[in-house]
Protein backbone atom coordinates (compact mmCIF):
# COMPACT_ATOMS: atom_id res chain seq x y z
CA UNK A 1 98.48 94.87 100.23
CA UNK A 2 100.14 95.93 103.59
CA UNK A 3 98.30 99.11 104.95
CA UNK A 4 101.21 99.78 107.47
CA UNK A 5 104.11 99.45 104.68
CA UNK A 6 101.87 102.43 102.33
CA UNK A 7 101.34 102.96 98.98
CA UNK A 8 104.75 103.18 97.96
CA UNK A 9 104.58 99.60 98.11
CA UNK A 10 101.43 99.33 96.26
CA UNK A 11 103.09 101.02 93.68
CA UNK A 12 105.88 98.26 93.49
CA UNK A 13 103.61 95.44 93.30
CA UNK A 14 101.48 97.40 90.24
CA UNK A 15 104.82 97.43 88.85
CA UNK A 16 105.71 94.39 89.33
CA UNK A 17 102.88 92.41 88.30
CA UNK A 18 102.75 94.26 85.20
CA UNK A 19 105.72 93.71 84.16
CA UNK A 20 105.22 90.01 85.01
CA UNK A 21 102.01 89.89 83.23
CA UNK A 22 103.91 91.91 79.74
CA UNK A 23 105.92 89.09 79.96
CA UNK A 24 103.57 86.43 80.11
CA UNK A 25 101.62 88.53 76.66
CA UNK A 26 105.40 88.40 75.16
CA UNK A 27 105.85 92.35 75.51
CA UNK A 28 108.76 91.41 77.51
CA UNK A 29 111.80 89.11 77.23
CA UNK A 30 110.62 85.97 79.38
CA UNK A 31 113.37 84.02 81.01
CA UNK A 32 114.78 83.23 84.45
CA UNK A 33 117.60 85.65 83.95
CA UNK A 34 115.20 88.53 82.98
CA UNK A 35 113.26 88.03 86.09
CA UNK A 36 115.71 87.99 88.14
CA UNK A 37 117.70 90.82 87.38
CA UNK A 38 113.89 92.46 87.51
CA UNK A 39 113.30 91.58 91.09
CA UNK A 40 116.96 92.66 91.99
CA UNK A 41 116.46 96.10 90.81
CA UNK A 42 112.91 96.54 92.27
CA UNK A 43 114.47 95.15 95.92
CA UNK A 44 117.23 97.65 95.37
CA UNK A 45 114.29 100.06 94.62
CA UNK A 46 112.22 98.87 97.81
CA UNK A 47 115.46 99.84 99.75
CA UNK A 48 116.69 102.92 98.79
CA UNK A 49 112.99 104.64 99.44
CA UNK A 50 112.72 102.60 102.87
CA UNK A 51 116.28 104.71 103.80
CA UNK A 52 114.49 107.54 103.08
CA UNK A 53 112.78 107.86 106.22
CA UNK A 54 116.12 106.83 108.16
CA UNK A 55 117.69 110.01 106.33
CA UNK A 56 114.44 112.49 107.86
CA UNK A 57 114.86 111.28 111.08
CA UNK A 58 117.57 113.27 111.80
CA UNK A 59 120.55 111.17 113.71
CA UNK A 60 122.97 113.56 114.92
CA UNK A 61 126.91 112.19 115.09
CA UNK A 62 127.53 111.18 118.96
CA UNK A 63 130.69 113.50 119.00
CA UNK A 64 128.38 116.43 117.92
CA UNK A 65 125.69 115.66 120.82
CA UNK A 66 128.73 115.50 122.98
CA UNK A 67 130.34 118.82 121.93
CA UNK A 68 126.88 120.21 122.46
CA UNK A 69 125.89 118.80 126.18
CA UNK A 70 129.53 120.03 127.15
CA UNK A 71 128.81 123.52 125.80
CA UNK A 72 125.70 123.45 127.70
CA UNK A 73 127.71 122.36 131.13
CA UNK A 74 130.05 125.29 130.21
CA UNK A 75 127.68 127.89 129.83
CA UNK A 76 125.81 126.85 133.38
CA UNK A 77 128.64 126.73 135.20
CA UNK A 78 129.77 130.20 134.35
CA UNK A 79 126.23 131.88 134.24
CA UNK A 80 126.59 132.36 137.64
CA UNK A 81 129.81 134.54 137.09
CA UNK A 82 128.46 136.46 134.68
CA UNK A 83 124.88 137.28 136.44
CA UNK A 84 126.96 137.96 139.64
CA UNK A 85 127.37 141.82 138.93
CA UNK A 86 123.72 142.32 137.97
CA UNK A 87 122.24 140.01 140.67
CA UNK A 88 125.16 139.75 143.62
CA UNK A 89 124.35 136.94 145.77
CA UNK A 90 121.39 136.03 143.74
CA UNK A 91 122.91 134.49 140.56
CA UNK A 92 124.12 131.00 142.02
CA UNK A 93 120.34 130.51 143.22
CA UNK A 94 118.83 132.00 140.02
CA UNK A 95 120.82 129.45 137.72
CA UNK A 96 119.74 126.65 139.69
């Protein structure tokens, strides 16, 4: 077993081997078609849980990073403005 890929994986290869081994003791329909629809749905399995991780990591939309960094720009450019009455001639070195 893979101890980078976890024991999610473990878990499909229990699975699987069981269900190999039910069908070898007859428990299970044994044919090529049976097996291979088997495998299918535990690859489709294998793939939806490895997305999971994609989904947690958090990927923001480029247009919404954008739309942030140019509300950032906005606000630092007209801090100085606003911290002008408070700080006169101060602001524009206090913002940087």
């Amino acid at each position: 077993i893979d101890q980078k890929a976890g024991a999610q994986n473990a878990c499909l290869e229990w699975i699987i081997i069981r269900s190999f081994k039910g069908m070898e003791d007859g428990a299970i329909k044994d044919d090529v078609a049976m097996k291979h629809v088997f495998l299918d749905k535990i690859t489709i399995l294998r793939g939806k849980y490895a997305g999971i991780g994609d989904l947690l990591d958090g990927r923001m939309p480029l247009a919404y990073t954008h739309f942030v960094q140019v509300l950032v720009d906005t606000f630092l450019a007209l801090a100085p403005f606003a911290l002008y009455p408070e700080l006169g001639v101060w602001a524009v070195l206090s913002v940087g």
